[in-house]
Protein backbone atom coordinates (compact mmCIF):
# COMPACT_ATOMS: atom_id res chain seq x y z
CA UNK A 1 74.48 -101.00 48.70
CA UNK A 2 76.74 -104.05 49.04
CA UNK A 3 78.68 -105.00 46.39
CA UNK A 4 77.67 -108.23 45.47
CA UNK A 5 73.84 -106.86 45.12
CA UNK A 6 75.32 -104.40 43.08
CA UNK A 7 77.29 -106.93 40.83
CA UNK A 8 73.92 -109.52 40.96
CA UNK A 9 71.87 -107.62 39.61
CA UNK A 10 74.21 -105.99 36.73
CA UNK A 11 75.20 -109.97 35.69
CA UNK A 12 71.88 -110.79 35.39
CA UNK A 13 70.55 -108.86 32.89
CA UNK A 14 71.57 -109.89 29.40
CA UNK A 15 73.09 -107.66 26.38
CA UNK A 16 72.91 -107.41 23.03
CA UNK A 17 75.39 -107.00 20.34
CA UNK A 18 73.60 -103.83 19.34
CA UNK A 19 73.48 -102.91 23.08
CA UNK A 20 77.80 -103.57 23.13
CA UNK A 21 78.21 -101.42 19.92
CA UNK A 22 76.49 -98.75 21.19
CA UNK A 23 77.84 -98.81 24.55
CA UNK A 24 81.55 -98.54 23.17
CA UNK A 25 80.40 -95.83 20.93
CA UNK A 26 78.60 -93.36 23.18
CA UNK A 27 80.09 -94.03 26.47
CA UNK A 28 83.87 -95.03 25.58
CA UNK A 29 83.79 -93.61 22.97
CA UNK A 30 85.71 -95.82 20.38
CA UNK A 31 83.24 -97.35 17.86
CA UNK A 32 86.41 -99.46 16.95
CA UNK A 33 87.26 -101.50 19.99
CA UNK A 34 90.30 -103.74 19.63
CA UNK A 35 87.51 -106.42 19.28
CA UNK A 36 88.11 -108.11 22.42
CA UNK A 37 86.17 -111.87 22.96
CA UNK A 38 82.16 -111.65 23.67
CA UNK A 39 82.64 -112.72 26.90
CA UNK A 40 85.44 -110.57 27.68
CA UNK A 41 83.88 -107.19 26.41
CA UNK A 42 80.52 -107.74 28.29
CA UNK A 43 82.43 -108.42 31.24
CA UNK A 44 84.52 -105.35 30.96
CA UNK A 45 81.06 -103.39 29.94
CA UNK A 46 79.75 -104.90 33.45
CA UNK A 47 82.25 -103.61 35.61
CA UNK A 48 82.30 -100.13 33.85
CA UNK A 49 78.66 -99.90 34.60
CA UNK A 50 79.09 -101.14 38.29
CA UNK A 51 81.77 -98.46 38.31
CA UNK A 52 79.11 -95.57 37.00
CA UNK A 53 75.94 -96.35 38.01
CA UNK A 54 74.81 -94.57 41.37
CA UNK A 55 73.42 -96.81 44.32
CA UNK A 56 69.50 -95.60 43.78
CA UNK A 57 70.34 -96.49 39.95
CA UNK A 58 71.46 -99.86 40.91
CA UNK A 59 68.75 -100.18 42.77
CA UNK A 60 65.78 -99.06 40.53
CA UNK A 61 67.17 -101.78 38.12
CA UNK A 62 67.08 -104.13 40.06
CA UNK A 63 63.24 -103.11 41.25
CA UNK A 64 61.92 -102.66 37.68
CA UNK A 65 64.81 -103.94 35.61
CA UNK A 66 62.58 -107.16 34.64
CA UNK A 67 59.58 -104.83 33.19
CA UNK A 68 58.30 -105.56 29.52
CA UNK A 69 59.98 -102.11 28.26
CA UNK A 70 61.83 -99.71 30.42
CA UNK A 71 63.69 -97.10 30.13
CA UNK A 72 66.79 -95.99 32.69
CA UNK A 73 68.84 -92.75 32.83
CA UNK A 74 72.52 -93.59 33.23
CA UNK A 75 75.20 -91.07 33.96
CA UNK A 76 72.62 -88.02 33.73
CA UNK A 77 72.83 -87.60 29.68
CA UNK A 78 72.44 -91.53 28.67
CA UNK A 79 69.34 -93.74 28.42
CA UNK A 80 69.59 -97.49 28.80
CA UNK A 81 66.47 -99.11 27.01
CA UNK A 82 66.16 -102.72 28.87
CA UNK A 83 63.15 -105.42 27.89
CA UNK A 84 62.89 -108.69 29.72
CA UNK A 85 65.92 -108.69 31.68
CA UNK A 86 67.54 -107.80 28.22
CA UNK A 87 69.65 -104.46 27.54
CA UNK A 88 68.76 -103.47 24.41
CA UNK A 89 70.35 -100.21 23.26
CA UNK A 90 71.94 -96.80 25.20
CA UNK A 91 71.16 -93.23 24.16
């Protein structure tokens, strides 16, 4: 998959504050981030999860990732809850 599909369809989805939070906590693991900008910790979240997510992933969410309520393995242990082109929380 090309990169700028792959980057599309990660930068359109939106996040929430809960869904950053979590993210630092259970995949960087640092619940104590040096509290970077908004802007500047999503975009760092979006390139980690370009980095991480597999092709087929990439590509399911960008099939389904506009469902009501859906719910996404990511990285074999983690589950991304996304609803309405909105991450909501990871698992």
């Amino acid at each position: 998959m090309q990169n700028t599909i792959r980057e599309e369809v990660i930068r359109n989805l939106n996040m929430t504050d809960h869904f950053i939070k979590r993210y630092c906590e259970r995949i960087w693991k640092n619940s104590h981030r040096n509290e970077p900008k908004q802007n500047d910790l999503t975009n760092m979240i979006q390139n980690d999860m370009m980095s991480r997510m597999l092709n087929r992933e990439i590509a399911a969410l960008g099939l389904i990732g506009y469902s009501s309520r859906l719910k996404l393995p990511f990285e074999r242990y983690n589950i991304i809850v996304i609803s309405n082109k909105t991450l909501i929380t990871i698992y």
